[in-house]
N, C-alpha and C. Protein backbone atom coordinates (compact mmCIF):
# COMPACT_ATOMS: atom_id res chain seq x y z
N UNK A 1 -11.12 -11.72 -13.70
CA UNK A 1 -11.23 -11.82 -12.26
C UNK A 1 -10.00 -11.20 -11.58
N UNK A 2 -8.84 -11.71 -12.24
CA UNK A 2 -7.46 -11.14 -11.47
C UNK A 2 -7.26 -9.37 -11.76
N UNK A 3 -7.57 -8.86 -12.90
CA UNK A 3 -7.98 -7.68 -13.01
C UNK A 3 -9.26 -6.86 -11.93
N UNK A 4 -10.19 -7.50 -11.91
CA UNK A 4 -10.49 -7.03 -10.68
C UNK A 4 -10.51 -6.90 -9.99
N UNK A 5 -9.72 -8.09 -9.09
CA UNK A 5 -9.45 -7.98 -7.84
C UNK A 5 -8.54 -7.05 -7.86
N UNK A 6 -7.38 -6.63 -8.66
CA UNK A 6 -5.80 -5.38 -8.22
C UNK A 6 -6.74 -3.92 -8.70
N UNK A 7 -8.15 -4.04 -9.37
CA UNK A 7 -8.54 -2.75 -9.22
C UNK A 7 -9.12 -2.52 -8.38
N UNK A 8 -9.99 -3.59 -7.91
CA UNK A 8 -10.61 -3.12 -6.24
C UNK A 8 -9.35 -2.49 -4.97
N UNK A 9 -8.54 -3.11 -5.32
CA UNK A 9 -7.30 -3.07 -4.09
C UNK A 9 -6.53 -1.86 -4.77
N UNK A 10 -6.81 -1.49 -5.64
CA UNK A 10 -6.00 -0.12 -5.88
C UNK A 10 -6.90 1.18 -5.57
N UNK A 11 -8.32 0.83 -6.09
CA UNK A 11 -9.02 1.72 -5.56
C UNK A 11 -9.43 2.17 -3.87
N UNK A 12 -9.48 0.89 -3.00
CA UNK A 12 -9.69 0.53 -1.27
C UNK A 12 -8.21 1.72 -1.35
N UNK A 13 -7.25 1.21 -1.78
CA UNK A 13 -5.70 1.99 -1.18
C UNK A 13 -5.73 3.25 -1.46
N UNK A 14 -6.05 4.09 -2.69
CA UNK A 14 -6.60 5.61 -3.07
C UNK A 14 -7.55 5.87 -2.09
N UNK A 15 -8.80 5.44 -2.01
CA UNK A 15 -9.83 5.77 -1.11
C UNK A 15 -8.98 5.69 0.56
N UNK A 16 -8.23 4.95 0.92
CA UNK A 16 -8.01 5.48 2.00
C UNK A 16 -6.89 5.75 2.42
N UNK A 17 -6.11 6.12 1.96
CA UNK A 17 -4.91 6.97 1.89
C UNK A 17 -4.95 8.11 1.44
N UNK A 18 -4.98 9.25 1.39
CA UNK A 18 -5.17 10.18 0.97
C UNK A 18 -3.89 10.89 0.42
N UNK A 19 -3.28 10.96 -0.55
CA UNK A 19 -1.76 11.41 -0.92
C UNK A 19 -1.04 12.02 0.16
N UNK A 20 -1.73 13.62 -0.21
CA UNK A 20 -1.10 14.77 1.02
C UNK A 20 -1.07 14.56 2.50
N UNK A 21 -1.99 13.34 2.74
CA UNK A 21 -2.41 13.11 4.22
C UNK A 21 -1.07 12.55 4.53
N UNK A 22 -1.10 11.49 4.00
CA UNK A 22 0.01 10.22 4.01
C UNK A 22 1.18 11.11 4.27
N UNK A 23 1.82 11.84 3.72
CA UNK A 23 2.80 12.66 3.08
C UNK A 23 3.41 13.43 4.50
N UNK A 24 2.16 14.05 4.92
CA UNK A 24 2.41 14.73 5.48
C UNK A 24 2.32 14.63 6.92
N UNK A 25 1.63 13.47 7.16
CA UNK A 25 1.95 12.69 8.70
C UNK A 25 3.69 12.09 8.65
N UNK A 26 3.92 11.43 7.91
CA UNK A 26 5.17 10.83 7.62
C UNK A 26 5.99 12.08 8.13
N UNK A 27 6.18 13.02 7.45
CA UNK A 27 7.56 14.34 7.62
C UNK A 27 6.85 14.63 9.21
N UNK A 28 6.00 14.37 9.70
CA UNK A 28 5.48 15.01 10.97
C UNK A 28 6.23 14.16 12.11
N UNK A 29 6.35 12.54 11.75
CA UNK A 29 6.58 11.61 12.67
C UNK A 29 8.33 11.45 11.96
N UNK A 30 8.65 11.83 11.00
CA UNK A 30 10.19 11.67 10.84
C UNK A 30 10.01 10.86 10.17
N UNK A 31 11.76 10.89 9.52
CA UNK A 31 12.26 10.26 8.38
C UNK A 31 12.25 8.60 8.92
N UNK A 32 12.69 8.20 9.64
CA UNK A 32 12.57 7.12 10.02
C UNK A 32 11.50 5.96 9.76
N UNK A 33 10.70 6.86 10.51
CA UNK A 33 9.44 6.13 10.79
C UNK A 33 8.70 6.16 9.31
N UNK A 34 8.99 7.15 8.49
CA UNK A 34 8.32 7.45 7.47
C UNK A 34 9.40 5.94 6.45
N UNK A 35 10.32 6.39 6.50
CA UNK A 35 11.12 4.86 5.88
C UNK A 35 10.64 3.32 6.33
N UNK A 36 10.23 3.06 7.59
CA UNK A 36 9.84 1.79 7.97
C UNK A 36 8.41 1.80 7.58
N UNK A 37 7.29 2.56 7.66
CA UNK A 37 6.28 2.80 6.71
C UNK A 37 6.28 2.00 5.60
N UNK A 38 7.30 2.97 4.43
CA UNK A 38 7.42 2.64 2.92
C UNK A 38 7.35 1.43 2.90
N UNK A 39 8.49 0.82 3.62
CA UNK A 39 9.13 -0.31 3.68
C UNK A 39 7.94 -1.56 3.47
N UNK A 40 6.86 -1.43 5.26
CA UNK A 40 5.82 -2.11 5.52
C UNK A 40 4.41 -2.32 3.95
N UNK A 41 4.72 -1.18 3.38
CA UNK A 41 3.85 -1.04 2.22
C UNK A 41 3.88 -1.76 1.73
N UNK A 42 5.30 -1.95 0.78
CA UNK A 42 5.84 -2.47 -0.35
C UNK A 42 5.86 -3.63 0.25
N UNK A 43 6.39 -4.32 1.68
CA UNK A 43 6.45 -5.63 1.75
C UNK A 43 4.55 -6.05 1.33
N UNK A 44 3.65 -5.82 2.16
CA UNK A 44 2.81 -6.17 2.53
C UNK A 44 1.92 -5.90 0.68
N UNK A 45 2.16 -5.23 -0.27
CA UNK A 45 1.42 -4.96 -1.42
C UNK A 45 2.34 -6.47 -2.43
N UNK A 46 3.34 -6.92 -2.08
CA UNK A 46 4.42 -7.93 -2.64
C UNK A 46 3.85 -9.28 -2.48
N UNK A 47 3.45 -9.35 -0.80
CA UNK A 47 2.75 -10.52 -0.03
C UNK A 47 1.45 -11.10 -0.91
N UNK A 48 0.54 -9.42 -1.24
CA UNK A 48 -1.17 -9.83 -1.51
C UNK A 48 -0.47 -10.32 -2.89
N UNK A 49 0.15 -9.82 -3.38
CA UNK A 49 0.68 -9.89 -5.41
C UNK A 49 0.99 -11.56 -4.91
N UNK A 50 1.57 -12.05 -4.35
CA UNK A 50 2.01 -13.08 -4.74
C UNK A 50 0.86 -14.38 -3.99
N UNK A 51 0.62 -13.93 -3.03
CA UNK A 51 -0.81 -14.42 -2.56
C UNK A 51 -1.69 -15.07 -3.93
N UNK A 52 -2.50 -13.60 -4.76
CA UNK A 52 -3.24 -14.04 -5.55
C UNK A 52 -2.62 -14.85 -6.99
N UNK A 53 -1.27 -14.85 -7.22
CA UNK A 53 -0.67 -15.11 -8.07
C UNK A 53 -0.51 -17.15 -7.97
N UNK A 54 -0.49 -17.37 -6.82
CA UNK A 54 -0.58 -18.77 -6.23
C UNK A 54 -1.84 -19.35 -6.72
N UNK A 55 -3.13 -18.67 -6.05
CA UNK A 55 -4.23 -18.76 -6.35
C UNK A 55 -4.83 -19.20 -7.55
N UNK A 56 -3.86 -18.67 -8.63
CA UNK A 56 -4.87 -19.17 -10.04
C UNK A 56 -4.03 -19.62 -10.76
């Protein structure tokens, strides 16, 4: 079950992120903004990890 749920959520995040897209809006809007981005990712992918980790 816990395996599927981080492959559904890895696949939702591929499907809508698109590498080059991502990439290349970021250098468009600056380093900055592209750093508080990263930042928001990693917090918010840390949150669901420990979320489902409670859970079972």
């Amino acid at each position: 079950m816990r395996n599927t749920l981080i492959l559904t959520f890895a696949l939702i995040t591929v499907t809508l992120f698109s590498g080059c897209e991502v990439i290349g809006d970021i250098f468009q809007a600056g380093m900055y903004v592209g750093f508080f981005i990263v930042i928001a990712i990693v917090a918010v992918i840390i949150w669901i990890l420990r979320f489902f980790r409670r859970r079972t």
